[in-house]
N, C-alpha and C. Protein backbone atom coordinates (compact mmCIF):
# COMPACT_ATOMS: atom_id res chain seq x y z
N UNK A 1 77.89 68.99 141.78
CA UNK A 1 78.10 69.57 140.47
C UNK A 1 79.56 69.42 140.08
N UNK A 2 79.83 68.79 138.82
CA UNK A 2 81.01 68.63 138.52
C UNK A 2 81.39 69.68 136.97
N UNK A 3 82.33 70.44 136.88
CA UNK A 3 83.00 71.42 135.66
C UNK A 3 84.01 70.54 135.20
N UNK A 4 84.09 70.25 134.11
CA UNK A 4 84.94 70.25 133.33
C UNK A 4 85.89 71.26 132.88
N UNK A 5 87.12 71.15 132.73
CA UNK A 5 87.91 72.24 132.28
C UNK A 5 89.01 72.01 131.43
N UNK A 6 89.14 72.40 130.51
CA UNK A 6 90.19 71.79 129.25
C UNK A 6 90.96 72.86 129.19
N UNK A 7 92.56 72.64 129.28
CA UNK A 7 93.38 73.79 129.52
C UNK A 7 94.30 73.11 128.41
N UNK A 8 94.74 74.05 127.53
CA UNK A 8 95.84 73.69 126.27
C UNK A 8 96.99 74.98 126.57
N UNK A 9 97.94 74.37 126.77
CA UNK A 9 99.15 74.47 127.30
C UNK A 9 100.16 74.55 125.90
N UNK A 10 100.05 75.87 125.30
CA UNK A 10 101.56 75.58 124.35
C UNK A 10 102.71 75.92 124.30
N UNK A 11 103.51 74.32 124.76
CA UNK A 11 105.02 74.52 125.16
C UNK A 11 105.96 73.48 124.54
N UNK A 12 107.24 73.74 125.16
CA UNK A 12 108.47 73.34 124.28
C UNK A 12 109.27 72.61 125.31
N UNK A 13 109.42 71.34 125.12
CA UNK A 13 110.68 71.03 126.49
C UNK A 13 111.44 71.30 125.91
N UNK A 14 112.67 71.69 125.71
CA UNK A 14 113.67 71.24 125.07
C UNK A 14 115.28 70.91 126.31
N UNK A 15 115.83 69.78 126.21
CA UNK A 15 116.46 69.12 127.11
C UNK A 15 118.35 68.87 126.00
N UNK A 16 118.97 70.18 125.65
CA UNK A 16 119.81 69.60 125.55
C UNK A 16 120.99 70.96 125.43
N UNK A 17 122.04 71.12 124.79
CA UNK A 17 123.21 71.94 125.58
C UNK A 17 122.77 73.41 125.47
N UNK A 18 122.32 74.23 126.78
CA UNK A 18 121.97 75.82 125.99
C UNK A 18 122.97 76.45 125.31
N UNK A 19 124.01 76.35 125.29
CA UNK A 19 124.68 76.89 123.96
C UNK A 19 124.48 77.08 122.51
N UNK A 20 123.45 76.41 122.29
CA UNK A 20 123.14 76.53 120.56
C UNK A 20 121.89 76.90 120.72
N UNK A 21 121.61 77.12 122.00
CA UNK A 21 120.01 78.07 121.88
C UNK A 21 120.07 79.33 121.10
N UNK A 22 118.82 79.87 120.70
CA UNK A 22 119.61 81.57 120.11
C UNK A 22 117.88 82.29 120.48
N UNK A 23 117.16 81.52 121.36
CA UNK A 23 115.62 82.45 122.06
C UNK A 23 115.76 82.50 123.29
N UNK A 24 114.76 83.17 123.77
CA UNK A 24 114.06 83.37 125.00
C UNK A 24 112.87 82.32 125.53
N UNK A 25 112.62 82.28 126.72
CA UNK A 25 111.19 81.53 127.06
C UNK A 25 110.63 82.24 128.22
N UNK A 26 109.31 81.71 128.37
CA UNK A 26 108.42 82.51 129.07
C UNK A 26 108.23 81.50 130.68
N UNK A 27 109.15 80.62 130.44
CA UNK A 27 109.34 79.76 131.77
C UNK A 27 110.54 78.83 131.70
N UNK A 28 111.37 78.70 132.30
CA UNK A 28 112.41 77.97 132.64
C UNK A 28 112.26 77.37 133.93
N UNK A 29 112.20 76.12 133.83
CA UNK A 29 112.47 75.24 134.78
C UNK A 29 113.50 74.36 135.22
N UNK A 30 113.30 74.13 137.07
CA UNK A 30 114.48 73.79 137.30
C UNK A 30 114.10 72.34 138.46
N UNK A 31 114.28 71.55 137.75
CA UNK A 31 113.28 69.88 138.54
C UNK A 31 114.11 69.77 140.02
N UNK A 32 113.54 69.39 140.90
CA UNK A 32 113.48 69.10 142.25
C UNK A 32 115.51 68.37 142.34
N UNK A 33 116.52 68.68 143.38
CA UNK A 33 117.69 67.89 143.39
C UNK A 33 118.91 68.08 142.66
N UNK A 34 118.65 69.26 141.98
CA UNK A 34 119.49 69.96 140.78
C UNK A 34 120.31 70.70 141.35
N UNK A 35 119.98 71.55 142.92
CA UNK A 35 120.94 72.87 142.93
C UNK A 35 122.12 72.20 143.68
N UNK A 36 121.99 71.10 144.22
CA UNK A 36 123.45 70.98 145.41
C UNK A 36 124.45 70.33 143.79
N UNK A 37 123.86 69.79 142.64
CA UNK A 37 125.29 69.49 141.65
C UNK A 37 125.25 70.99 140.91
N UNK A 38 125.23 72.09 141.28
CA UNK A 38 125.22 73.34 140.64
C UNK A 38 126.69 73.72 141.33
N UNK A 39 128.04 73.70 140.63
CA UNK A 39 128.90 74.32 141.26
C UNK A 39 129.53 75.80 141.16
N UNK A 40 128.76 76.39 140.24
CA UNK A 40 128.81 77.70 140.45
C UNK A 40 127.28 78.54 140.53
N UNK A 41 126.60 78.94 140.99
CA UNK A 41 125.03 79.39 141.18
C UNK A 41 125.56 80.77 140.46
N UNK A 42 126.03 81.62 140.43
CA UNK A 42 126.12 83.15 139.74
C UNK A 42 126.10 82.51 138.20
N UNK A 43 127.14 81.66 137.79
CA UNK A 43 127.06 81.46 136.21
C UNK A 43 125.31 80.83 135.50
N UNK A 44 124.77 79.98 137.22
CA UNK A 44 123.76 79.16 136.46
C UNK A 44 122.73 80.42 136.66
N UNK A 45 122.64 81.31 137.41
CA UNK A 45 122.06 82.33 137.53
C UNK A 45 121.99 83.07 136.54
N UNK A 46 122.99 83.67 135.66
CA UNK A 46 123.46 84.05 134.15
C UNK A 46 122.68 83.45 133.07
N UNK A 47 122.93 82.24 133.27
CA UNK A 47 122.29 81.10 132.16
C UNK A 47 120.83 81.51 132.09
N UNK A 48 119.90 81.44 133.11
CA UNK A 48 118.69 81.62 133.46
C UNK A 48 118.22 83.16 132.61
N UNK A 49 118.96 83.85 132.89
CA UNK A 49 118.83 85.34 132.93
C UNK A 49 118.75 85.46 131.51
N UNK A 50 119.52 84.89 130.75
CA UNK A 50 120.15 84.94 129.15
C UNK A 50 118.90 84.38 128.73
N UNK A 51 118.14 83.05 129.12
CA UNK A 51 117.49 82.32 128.14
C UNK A 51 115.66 82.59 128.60
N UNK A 52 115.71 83.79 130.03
CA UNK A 52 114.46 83.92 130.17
C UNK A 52 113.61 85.34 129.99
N UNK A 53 112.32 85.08 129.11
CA UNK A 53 112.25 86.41 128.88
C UNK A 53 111.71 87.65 129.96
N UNK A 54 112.17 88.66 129.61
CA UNK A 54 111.75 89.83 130.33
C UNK A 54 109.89 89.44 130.78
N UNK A 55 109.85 89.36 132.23
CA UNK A 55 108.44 89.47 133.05
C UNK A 55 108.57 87.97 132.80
N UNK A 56 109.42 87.05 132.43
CA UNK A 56 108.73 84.89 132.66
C UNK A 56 109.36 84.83 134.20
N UNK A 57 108.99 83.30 133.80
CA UNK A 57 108.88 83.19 135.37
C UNK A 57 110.02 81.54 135.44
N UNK A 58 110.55 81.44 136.65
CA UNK A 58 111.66 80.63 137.03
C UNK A 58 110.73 79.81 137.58
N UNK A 59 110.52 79.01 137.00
CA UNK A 59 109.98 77.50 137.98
C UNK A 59 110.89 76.61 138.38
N UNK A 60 111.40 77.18 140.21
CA UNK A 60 112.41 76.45 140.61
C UNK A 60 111.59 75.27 141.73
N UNK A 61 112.24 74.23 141.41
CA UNK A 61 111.16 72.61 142.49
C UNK A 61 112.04 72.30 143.22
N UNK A 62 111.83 72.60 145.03
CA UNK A 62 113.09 72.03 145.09
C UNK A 62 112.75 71.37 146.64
N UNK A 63 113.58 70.86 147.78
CA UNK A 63 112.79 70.76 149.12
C UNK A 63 114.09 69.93 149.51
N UNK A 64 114.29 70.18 151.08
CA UNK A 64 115.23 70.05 152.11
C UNK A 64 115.19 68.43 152.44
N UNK A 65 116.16 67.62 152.38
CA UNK A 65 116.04 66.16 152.77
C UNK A 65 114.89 66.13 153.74
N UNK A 66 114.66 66.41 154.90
CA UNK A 66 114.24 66.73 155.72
C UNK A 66 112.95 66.44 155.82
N UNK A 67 111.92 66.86 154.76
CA UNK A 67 110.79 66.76 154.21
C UNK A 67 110.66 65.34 154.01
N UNK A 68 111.69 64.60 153.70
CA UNK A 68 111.23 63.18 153.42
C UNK A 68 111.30 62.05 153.99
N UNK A 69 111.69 62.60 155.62
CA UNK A 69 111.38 61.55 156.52
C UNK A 69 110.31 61.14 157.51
N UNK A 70 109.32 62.38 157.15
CA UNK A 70 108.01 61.76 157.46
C UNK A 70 106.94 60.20 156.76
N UNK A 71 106.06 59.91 157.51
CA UNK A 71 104.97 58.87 156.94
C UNK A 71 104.29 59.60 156.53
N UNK A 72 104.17 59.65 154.91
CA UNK A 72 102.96 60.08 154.39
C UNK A 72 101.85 59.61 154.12
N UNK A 73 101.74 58.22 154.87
CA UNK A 73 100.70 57.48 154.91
C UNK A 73 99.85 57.47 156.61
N UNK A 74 100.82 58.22 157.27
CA UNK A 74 99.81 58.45 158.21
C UNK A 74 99.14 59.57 158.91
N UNK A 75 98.43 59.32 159.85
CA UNK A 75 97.94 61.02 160.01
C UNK A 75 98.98 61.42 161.30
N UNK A 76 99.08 62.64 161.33
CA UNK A 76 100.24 63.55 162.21
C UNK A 76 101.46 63.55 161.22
N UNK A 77 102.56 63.92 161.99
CA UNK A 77 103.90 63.71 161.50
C UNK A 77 104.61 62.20 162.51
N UNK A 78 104.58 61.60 161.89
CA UNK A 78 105.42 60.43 162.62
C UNK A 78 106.93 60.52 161.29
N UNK A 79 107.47 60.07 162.01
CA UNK A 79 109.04 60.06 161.51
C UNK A 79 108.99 58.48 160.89
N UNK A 80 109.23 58.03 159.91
CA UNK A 80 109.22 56.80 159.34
C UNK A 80 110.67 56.40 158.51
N UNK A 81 111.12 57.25 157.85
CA UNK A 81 112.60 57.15 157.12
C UNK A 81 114.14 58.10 157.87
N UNK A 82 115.18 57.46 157.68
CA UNK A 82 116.15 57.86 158.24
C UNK A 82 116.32 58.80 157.58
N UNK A 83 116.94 59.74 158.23
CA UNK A 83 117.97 61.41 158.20
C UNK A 83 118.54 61.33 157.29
N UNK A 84 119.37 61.02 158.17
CA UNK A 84 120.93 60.49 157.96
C UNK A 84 121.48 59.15 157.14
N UNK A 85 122.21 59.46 156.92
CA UNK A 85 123.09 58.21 156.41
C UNK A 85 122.82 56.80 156.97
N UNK A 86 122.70 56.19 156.16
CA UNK A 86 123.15 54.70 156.72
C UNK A 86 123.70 54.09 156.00
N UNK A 87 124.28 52.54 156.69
CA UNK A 87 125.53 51.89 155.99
C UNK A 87 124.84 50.78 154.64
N UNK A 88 123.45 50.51 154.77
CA UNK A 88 122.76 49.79 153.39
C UNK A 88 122.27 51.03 153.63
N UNK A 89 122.23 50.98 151.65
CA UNK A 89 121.12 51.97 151.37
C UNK A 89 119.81 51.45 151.06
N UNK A 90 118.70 52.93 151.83
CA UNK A 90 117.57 52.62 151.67
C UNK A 90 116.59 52.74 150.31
N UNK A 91 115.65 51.67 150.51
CA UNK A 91 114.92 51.28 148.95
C UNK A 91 113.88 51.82 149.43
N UNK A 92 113.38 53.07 148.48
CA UNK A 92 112.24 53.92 148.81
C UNK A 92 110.91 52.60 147.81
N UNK A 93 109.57 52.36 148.96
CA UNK A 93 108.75 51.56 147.99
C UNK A 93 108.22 52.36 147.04
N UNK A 94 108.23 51.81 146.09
CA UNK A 94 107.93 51.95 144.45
C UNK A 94 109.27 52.03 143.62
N UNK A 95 110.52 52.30 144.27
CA UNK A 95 111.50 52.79 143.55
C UNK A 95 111.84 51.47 142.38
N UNK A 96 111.84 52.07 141.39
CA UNK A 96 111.83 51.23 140.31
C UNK A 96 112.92 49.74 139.78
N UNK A 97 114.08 50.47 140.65
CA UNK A 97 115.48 49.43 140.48
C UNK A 97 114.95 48.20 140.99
N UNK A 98 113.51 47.89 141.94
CA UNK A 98 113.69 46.95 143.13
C UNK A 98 112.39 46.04 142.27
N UNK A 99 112.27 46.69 140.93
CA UNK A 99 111.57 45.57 140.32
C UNK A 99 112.27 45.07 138.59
């Protein structure tokens, strides 16, 4: 048995300086790789606070290098990508520059 389910979602990206904002939102998001160029967290913490409304919710995406040196193509955890640094950098497949 298969359900269908149609979910309408009404929202707003908006992607540009919050300073000329003058609302609230009922979700603020924060995309995966964002917090280590955050050089002050209390001000961006502020920011959040200012532009989100009372009871929304912080959709923060985020995950530890760490996570991405497994094979996700195989079964268990096998280790497939480096840690650490290396002296060429590595070309993740699909990454778009490499076409």
């Amino acid at each position: 048995m298969t359900a269908e389910i149609n979910t309408v979602i009404n929202s707003s990206l908006i992607t540009l300086d919050v300073q000329v904002l003058d609302e609230t939102f009922d979700m603020v998001y924060t995309s995966i790789g964002v917090l280590c160029w955050i050089s002050d967290l209390k001000q961006w913490a502020n920011i959040i606070s200012r532009y989100l409304k009372p009871g929304g919710t912080l959709y923060l995406m985020e995950s530890h290098p760490f996570m991405h040196v497994f094979d996700n193509e195989a079964t268990g955890l096998n280790v497939r990508y480096p840690y650490f640094s290396q002296r060429k950098p590595f070309d993740w497949p699909g990454d778009c520059r490499n076409h």
